[in-house]
Protein backbone atom coordinates (compact mmCIF):
# COMPACT_ATOMS: atom_id res chain seq x y z
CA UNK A 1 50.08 -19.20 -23.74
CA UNK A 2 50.34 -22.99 -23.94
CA UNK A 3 54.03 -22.79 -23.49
CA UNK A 4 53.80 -20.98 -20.29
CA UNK A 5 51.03 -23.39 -18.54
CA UNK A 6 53.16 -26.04 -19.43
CA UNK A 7 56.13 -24.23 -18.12
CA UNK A 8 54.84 -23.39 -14.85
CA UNK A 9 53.45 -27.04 -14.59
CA UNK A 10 56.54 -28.81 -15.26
CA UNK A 11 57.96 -26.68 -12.45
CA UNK A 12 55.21 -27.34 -9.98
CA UNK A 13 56.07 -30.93 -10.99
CA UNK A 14 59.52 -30.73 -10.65
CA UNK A 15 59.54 -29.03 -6.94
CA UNK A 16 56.62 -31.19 -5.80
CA UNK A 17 58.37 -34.22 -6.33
CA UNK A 18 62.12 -33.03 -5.28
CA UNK A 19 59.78 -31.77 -2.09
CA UNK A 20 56.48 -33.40 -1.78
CA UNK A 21 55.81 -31.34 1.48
CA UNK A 22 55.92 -28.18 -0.29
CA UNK A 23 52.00 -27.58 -0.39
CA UNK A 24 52.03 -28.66 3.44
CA UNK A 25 51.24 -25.51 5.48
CA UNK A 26 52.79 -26.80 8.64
CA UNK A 27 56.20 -27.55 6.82
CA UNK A 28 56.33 -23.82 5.54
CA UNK A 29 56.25 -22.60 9.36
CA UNK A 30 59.37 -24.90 9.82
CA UNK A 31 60.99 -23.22 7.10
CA UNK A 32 59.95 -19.37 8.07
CA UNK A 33 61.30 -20.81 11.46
CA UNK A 34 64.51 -21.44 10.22
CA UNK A 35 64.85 -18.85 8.12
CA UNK A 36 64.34 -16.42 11.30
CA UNK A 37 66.90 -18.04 13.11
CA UNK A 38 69.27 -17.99 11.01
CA UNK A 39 69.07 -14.26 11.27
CA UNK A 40 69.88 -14.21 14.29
CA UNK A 41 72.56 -16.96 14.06
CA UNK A 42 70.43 -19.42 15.86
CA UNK A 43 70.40 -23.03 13.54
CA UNK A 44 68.59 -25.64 14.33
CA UNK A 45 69.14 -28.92 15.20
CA UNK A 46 67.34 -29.85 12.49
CA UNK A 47 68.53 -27.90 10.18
CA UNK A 48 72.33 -28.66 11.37
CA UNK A 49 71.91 -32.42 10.68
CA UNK A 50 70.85 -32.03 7.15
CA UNK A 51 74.34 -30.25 6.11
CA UNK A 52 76.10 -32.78 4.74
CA UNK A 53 80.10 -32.80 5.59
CA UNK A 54 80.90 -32.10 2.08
CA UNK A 55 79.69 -28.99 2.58
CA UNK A 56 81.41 -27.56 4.81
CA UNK A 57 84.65 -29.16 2.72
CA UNK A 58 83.81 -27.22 -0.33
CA UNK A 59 84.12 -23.74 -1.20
CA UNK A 60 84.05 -20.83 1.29
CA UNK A 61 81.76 -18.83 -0.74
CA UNK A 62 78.60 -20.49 -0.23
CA UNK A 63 75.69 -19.51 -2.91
CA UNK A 64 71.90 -18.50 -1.76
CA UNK A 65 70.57 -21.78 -3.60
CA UNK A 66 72.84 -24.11 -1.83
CA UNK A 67 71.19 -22.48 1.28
CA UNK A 68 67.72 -22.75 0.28
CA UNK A 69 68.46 -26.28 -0.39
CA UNK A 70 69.62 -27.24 2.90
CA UNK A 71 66.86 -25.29 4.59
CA UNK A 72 63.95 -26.48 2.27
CA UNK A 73 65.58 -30.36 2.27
CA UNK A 74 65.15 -30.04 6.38
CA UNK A 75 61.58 -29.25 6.09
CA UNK A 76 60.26 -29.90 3.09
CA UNK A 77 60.98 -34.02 2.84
C-alpha cells in the first residue's frame, strides 16, 4: 500500500513540475479547446507555435504522446 501512495505521488510530482498549470482549471479549458479543434482540423495559433520544427522533420508516424505533449506544453506552462 505504501508503494502505491508513493507511486502515485512521485507522479503527481513529476507532472506538476514538467506542468505546474496542471491543477489550474482555466488551463484545462484551453486544452479541451484544443483538443476539439483538432477534431475538426482547426489548430490553434497557440498550439501551432509550440511545434517545434524538428517535428515536423522527424518521422511521419507521429505517436499519441508526442501529441499530448505539444497540446499539454501549449497550455499547461
Amino acid at each position: 500500500m505504501r508503494f502505491f501512495l508513493f507511486l502515485f505521488f512521485g507522479i503527481f510530482v513529476g507532472l506538476y513540475l514538467s506542468w505546474p498549470g496542471l491543477v489550474i482549471p482555466e488551463n484545462w479549458k484551453c486544452f479541451n479547446q484544443i483538443i476539439a479543434k483538432s477534431a475538426e482540423d482547426k489548430i490553434s495559433l497557440k498550439a501551432a507555435l509550440e511545434i517545434s520544427p524538428s517535428y515536423f522533420l522527424k518521422a511521419k508516424n507521429k505517436k499519441t504522446t508526442s501529441k499530448v505533449r505539444i497540446v499539454a506544453d501549449a497550455c499547461f506552462r
